[in-house]
N, C-alpha and C. Protein backbone atom coordinates (compact mmCIF):
# COMPACT_ATOMS: atom_id res chain seq x y z
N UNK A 1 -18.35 16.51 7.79
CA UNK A 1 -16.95 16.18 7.66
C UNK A 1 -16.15 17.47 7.59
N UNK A 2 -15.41 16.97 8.54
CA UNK A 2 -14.11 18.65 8.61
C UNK A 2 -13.42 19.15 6.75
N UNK A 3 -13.30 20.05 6.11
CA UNK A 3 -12.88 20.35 4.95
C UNK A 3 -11.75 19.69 4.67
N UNK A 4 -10.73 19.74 6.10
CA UNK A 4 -9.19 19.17 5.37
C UNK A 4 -9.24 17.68 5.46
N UNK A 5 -10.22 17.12 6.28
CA UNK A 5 -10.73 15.29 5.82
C UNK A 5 -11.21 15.44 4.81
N UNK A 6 -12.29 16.41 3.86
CA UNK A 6 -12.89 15.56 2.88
C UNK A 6 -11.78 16.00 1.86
N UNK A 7 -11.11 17.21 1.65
CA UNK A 7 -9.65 17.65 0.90
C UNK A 7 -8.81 16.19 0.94
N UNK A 8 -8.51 15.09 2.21
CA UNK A 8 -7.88 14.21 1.87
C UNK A 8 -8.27 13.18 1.19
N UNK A 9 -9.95 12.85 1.91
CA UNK A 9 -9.94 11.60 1.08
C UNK A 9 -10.34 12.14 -0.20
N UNK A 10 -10.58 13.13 -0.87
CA UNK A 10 -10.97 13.35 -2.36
C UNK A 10 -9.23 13.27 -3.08
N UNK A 11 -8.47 13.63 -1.91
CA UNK A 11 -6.95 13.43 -2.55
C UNK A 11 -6.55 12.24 -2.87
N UNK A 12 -6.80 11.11 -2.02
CA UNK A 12 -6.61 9.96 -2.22
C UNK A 12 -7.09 9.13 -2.92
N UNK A 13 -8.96 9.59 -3.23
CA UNK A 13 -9.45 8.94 -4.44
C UNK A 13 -9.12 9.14 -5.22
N UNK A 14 -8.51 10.43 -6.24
CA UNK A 14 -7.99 11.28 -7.29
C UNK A 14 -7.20 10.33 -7.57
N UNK A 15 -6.29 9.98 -6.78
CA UNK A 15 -4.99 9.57 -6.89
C UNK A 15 -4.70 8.47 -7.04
N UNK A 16 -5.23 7.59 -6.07
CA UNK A 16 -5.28 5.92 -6.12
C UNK A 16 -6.33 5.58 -7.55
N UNK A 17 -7.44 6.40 -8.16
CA UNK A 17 -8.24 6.35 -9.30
C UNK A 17 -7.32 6.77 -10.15
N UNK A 18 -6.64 7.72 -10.07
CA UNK A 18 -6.07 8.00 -11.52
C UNK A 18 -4.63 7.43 -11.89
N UNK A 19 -3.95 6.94 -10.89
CA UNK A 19 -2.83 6.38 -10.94
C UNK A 19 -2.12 4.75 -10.60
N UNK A 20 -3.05 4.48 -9.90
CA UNK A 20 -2.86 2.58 -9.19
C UNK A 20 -3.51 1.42 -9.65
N UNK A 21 -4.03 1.58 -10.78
CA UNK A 21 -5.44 0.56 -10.65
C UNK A 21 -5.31 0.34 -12.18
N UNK A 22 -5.00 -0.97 -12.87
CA UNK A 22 -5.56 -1.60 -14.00
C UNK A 22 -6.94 -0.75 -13.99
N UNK A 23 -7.27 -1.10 -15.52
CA UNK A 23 -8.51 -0.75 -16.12
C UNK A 23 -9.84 -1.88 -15.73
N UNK A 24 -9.76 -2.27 -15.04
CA UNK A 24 -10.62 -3.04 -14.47
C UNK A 24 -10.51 -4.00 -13.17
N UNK A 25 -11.38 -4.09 -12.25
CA UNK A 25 -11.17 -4.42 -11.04
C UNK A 25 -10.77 -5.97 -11.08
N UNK A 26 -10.96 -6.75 -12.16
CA UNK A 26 -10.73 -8.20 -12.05
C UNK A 26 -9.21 -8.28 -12.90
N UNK A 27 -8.64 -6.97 -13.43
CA UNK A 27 -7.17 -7.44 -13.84
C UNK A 27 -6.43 -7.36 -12.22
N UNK A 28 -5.17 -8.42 -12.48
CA UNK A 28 -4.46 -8.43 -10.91
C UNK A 28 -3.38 -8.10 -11.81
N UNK A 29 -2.88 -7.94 -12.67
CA UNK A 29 -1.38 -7.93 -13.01
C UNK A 29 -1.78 -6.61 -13.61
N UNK A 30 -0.36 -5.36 -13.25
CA UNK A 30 -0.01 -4.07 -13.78
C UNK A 30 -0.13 -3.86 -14.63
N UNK A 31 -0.87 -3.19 -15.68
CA UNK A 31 -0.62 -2.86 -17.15
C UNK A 31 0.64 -2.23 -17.33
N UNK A 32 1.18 -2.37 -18.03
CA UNK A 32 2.60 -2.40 -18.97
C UNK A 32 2.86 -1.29 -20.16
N UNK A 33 1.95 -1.56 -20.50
CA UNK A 33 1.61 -0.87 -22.16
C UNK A 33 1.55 0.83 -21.83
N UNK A 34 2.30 1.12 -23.13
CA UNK A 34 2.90 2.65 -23.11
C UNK A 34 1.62 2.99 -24.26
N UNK A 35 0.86 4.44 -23.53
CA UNK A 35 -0.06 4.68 -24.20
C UNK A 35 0.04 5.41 -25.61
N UNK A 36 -1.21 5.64 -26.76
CA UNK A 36 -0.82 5.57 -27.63
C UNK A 36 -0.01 6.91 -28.13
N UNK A 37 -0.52 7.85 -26.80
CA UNK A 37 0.11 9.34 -27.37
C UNK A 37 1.21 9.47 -26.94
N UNK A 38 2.02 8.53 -26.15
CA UNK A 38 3.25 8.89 -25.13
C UNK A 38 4.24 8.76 -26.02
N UNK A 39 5.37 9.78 -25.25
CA UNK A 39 6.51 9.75 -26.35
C UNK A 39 7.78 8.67 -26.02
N UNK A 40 7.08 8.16 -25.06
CA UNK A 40 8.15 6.82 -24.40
C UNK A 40 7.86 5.59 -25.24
N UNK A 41 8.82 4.80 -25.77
CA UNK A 41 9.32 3.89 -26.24
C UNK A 41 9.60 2.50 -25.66
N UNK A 42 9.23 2.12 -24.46
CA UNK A 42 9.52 1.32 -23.23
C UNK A 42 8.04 1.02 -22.46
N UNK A 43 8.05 -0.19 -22.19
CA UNK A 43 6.98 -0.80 -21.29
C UNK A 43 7.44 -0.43 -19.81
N UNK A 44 6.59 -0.72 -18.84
CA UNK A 44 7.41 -0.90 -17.88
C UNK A 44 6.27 -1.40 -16.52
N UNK A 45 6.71 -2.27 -15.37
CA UNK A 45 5.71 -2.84 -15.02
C UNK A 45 6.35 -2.12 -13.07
N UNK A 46 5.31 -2.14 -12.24
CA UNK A 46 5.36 -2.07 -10.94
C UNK A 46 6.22 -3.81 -10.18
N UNK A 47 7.49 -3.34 -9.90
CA UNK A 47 8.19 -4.15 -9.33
C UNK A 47 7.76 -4.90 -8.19
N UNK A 48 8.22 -3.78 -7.06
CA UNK A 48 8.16 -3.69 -5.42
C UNK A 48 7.68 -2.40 -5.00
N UNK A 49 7.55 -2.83 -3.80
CA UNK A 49 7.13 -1.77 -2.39
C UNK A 49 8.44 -2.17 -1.36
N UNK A 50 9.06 -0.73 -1.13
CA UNK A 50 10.32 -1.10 -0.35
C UNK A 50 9.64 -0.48 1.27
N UNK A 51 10.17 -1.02 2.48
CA UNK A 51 9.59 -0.55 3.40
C UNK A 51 10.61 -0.59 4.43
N UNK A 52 11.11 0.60 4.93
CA UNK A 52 12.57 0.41 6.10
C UNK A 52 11.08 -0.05 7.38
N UNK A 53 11.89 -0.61 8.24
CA UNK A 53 11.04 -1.15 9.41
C UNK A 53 11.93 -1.44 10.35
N UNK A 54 11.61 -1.37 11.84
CA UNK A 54 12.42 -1.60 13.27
C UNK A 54 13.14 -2.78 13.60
N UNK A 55 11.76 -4.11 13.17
CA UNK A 55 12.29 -5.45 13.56
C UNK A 55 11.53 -6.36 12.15
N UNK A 56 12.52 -6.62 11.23
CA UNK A 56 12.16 -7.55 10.02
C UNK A 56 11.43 -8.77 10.86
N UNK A 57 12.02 -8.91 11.59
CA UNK A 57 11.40 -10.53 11.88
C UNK A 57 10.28 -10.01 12.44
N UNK A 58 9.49 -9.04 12.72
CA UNK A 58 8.04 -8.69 13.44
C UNK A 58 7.17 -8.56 12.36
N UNK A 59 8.19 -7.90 11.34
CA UNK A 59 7.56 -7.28 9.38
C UNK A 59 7.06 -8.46 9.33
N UNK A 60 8.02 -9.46 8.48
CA UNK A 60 8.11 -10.24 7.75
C UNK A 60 6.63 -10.79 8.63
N UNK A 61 6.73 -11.70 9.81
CA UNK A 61 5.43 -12.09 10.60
C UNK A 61 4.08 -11.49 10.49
N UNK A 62 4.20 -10.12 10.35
CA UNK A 62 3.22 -9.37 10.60
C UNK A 62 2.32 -9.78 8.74
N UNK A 63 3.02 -8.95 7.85
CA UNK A 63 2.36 -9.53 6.67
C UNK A 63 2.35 -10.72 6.07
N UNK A 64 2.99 -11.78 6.62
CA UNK A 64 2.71 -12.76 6.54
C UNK A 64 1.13 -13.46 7.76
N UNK A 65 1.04 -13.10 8.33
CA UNK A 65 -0.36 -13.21 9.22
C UNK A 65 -1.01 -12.74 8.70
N UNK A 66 -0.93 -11.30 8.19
CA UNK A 66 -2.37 -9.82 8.28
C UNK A 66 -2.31 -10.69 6.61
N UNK A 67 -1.72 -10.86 5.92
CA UNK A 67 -1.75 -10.66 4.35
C UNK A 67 -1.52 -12.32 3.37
N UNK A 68 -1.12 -13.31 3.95
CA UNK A 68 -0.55 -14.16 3.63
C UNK A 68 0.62 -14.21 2.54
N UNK A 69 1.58 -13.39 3.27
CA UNK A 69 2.76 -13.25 2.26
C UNK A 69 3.65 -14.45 2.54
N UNK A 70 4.63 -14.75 1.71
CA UNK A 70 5.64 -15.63 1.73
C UNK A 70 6.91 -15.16 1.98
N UNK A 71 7.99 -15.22 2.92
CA UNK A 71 9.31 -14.64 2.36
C UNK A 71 10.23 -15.66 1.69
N UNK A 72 10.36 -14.60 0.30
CA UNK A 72 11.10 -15.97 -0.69
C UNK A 72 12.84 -15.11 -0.47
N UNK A 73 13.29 -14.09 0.36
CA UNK A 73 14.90 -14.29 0.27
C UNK A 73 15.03 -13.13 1.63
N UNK A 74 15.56 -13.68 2.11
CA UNK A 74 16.26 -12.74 3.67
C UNK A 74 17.86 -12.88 3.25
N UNK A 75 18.56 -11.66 3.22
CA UNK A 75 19.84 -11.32 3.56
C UNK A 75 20.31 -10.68 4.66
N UNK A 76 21.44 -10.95 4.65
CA UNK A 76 22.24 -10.00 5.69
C UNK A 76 23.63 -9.25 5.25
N UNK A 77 23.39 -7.78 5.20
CA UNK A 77 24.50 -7.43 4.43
C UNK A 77 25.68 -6.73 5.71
N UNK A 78 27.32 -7.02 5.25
CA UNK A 78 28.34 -6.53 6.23
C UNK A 78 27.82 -5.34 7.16
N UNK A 79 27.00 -4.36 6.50
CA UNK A 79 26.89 -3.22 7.43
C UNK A 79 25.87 -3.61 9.18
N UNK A 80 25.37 -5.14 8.49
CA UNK A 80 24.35 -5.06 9.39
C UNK A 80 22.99 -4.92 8.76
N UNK A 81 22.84 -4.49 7.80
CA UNK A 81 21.64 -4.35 7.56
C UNK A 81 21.09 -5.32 6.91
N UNK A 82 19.86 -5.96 7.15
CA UNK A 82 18.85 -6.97 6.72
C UNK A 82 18.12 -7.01 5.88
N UNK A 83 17.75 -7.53 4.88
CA UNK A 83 16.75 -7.62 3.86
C UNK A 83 15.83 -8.82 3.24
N UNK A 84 14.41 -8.64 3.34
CA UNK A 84 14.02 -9.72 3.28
C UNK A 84 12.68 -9.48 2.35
N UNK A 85 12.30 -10.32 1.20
CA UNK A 85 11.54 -9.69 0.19
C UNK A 85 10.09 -10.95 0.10
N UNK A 86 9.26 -10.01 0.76
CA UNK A 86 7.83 -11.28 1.09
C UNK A 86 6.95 -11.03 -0.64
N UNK A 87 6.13 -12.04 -0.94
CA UNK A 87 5.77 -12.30 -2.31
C UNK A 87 4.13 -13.08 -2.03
N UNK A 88 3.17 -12.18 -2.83
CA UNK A 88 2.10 -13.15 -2.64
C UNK A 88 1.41 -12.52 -4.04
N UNK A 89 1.38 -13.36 -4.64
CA UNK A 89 0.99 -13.79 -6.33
C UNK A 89 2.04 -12.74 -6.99
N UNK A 90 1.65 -11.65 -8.00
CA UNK A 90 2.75 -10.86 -8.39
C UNK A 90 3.32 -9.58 -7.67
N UNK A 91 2.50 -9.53 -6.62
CA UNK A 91 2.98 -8.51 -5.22
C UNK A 91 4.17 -8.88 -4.57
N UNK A 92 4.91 -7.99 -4.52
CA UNK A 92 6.01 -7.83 -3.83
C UNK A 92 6.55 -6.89 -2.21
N UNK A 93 6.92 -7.31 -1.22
CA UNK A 93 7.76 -6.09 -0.22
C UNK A 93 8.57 -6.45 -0.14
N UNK A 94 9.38 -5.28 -0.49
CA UNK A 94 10.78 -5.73 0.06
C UNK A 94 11.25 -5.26 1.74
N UNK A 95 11.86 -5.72 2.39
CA UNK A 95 11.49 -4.57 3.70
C UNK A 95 12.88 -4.76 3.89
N UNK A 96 13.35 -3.74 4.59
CA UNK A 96 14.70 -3.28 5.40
C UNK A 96 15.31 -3.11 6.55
N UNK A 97 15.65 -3.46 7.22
CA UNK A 97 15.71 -3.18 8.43
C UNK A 97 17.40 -2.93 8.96
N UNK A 98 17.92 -1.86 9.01
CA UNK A 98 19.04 -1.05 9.34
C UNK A 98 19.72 -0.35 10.49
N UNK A 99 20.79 -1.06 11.28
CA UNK A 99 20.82 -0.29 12.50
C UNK A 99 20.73 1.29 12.80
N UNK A 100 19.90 1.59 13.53
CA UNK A 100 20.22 3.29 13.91
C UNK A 100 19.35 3.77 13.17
N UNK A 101 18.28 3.01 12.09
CA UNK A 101 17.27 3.93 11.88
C UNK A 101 16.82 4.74 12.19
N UNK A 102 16.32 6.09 11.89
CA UNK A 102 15.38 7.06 12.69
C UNK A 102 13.76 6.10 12.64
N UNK A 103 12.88 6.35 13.78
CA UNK A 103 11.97 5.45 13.68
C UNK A 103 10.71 6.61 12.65
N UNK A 104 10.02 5.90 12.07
CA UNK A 104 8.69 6.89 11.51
C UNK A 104 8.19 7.68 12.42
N UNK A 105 8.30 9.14 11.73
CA UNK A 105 7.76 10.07 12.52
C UNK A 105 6.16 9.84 12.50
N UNK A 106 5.49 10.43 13.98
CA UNK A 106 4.36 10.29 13.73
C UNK A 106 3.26 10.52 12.95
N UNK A 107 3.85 11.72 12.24
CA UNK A 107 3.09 12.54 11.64
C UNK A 107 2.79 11.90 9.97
N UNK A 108 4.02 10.50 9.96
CA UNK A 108 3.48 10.00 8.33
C UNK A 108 3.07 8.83 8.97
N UNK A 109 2.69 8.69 10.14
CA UNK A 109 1.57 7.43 10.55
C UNK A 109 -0.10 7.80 10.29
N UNK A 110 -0.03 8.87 10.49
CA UNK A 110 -1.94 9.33 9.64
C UNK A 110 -1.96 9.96 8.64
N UNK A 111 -2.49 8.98 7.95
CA UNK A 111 -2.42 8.95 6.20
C UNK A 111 -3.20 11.00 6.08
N UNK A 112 -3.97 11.06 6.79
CA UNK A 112 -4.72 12.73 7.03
C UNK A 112 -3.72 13.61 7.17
N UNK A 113 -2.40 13.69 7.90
CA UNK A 113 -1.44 14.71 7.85
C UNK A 113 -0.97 14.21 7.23
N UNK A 114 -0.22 13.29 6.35
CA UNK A 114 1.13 12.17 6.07
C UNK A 114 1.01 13.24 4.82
N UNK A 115 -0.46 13.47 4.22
CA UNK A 115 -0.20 14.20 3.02
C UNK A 115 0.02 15.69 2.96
N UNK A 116 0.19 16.26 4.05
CA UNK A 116 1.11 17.25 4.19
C UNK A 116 2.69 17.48 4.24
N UNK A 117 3.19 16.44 4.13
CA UNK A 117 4.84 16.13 4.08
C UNK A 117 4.89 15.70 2.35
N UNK A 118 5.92 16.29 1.76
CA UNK A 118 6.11 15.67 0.29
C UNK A 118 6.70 14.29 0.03
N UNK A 119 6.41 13.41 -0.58
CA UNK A 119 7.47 11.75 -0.57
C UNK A 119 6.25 10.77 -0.51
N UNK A 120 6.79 9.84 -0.89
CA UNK A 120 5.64 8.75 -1.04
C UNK A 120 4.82 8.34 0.22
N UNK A 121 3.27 8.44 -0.03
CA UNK A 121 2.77 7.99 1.05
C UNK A 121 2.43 6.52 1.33
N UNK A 122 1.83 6.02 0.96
CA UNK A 122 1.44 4.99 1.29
C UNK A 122 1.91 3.78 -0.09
N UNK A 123 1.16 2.23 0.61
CA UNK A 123 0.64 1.65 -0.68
C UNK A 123 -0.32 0.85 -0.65
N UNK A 124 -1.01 0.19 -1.73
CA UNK A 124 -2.36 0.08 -1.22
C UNK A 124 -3.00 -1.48 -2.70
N UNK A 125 -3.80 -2.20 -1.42
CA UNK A 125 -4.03 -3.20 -1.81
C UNK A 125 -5.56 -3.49 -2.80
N UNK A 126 -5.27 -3.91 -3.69
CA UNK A 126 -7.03 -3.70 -4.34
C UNK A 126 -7.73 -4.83 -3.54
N UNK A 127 -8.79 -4.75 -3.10
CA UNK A 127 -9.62 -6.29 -2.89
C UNK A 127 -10.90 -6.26 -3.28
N UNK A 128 -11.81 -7.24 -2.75
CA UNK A 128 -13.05 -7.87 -3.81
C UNK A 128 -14.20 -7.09 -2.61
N UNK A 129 -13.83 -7.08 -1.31
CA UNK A 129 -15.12 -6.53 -0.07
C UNK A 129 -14.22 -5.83 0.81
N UNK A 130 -13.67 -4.57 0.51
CA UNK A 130 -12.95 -4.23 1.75
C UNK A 130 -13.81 -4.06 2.94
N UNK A 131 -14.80 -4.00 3.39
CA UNK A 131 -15.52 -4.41 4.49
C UNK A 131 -15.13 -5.59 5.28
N UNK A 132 -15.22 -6.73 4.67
CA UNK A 132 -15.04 -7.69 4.89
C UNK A 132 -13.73 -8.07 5.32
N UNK A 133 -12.57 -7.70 4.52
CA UNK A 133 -10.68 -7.71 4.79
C UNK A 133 -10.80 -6.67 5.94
N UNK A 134 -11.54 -5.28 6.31
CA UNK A 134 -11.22 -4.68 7.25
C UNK A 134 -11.84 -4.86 8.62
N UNK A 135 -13.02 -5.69 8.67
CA UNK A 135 -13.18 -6.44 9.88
C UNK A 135 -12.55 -7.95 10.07
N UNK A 136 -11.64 -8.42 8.99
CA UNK A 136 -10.80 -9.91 9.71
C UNK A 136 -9.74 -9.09 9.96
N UNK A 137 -9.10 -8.36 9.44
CA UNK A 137 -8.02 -7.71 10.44
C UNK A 137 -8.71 -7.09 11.20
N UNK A 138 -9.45 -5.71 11.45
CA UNK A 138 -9.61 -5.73 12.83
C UNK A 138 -9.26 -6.54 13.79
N UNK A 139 -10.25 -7.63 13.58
CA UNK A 139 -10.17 -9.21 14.56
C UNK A 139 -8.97 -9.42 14.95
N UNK A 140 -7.97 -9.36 13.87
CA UNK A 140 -6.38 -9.78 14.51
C UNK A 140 -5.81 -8.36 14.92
N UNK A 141 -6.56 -7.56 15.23
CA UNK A 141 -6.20 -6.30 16.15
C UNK A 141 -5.08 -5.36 14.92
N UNK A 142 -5.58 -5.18 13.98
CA UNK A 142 -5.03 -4.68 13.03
C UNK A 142 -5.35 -2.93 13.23
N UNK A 143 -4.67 -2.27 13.51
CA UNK A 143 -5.30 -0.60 13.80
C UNK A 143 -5.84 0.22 11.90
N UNK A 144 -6.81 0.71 12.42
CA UNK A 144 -7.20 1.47 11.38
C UNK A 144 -6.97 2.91 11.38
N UNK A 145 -6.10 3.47 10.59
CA UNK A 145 -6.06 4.71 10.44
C UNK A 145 -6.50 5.93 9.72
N UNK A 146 -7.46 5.20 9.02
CA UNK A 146 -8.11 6.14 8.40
C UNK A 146 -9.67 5.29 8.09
N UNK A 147 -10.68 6.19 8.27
CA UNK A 147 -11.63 5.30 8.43
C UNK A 147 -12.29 4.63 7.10
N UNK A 148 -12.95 4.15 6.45
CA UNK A 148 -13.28 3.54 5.72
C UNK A 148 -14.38 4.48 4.88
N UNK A 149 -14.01 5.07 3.76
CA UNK A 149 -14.82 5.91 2.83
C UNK A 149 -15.55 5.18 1.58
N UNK A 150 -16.87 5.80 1.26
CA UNK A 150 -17.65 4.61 0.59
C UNK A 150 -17.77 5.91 -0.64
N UNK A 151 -17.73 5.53 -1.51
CA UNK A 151 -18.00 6.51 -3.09
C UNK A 151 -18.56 5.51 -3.95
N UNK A 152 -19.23 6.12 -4.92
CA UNK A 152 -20.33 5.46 -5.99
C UNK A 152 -19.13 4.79 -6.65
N UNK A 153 -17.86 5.22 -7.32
CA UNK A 153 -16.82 3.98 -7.99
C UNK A 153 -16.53 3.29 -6.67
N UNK A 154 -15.60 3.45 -5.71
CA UNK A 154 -14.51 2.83 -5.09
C UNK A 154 -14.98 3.26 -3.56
N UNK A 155 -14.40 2.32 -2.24
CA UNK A 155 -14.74 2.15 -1.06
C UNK A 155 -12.97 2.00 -0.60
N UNK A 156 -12.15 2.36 -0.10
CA UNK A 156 -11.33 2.75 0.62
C UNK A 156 -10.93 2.85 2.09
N UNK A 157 -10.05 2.41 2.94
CA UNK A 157 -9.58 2.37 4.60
C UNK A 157 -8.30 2.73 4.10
N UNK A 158 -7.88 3.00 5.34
CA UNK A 158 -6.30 2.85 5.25
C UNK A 158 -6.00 2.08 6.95
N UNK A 159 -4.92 1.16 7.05
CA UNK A 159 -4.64 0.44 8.28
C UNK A 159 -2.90 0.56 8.17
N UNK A 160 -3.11 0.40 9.55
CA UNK A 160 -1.20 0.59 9.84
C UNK A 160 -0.42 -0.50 10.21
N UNK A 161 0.76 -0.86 9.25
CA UNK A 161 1.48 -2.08 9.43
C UNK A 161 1.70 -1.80 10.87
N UNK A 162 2.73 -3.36 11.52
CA UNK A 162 3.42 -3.53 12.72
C UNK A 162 4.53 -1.84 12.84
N UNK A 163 4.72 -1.70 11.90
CA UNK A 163 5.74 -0.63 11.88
C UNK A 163 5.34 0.62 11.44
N UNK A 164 3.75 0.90 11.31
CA UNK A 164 3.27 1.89 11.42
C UNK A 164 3.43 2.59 10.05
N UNK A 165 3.33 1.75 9.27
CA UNK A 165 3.45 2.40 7.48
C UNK A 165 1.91 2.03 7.59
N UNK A 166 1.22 3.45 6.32
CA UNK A 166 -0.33 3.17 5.88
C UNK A 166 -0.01 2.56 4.60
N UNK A 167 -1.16 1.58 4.81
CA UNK A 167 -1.44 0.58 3.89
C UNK A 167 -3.18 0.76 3.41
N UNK A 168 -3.42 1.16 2.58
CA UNK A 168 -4.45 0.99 1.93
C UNK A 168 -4.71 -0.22 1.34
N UNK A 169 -5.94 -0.12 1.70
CA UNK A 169 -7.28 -1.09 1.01
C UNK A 169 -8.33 -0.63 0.31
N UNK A 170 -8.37 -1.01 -1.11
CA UNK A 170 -9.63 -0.30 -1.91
C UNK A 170 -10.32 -1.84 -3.04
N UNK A 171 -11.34 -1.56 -2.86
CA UNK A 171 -12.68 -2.39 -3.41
C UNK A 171 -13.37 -1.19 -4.70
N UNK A 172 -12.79 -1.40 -5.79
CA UNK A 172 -13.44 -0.79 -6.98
C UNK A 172 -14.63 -1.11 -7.28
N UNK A 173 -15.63 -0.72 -7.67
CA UNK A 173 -17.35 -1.31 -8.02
C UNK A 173 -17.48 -0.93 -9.26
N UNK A 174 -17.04 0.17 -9.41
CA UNK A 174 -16.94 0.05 -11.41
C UNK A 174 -16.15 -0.17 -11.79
N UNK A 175 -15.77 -0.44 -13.58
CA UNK A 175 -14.64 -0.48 -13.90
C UNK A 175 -13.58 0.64 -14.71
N UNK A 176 -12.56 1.08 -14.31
CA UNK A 176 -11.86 2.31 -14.12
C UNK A 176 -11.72 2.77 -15.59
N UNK A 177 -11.69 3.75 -16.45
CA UNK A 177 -11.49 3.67 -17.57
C UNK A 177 -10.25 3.26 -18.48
N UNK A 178 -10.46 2.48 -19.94
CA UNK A 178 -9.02 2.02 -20.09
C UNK A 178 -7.70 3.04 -19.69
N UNK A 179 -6.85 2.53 -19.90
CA UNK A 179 -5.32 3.30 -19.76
C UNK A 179 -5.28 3.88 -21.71
């Protein structure tokens, strides 16, 4: 493996391990709870994932096929711009879609350079066999952009929405230490 691949995916395990993930692979809802040494006073829970995109109505379709999302509210605001917020159990996207967008540069379409630009990269879905979720999308011609990394905790892909945002997929095998 080339140095600046294994530099990423050790970046991405670091990261998605030390920052995304309940203390155990069978919690689905965000922990909340402010730890015991913190000097914050406030809970606070993971809302949404906001996502600007070309054509909402391709979004909205697309994770609703690849993901079985729901859209529970589409607007349309004076400027023109669209908004429509898909929901599947306590997961949220909100997505955007705005005339005159600049479209995603290529370079934050592979999650391998994307982390050379500063700003949020991705976001990323826990599941039970990512093997398994990354060959039924395949099937529905789902592109993979980063290939599928196997580690003694956690197993990891990354795949690219209709609109070319990375979306991670990770399958935990142990359980992460408490928060």
């Amino acid at each position: 493996m080339k140095p600046a691949k294994l530099v990423t995916a050790f970046a991405v395990l670091t990261f998605v391990g030390l920052f995304s993930a309940p203390a155990s692979p069978e919690t689905a809802v965000a922990q909340t709870s402010v730890a015991p040494t913190s000097n914050v006073d406030f809970d606070i829970a993971l809302d949404h994932v906001a996502l600007s995109v070309p054509d909402i109505a391709q979004s909205v379709a697309w994770y609703q096929q690849m993901f079985g999302f729901k859209e529970v509210r589409h607007t349309e605001q004076p400027s023109a711009m669209q908004t429509a917020l898909l929901q599947r159990g306590d997961i949220r996207i909100e997505l955007f879609q705005l005339p005159g967008a600049a479209p995603l540069p290529q370079s934050r379409r592979d999650p391998s350079e994307d982390f050379r630009t500063n700003g949020v990269k991705h976001f990323a879905f826990r599941v039970k066999d990512v093997r398994a979720v990354l060959a039924e999308l395949q099937a529905k011609g789902v592109k993979v952009v980063f290939q599928l990394r196997d580690y003694p905790g956690a197993a990891f892909a990354f795949v690219s929405d209709n609109a070319g945002n990375a979306v991670e997929l990770i399958q935990y095998k142990t359980p992460l230490p408490a928060q």
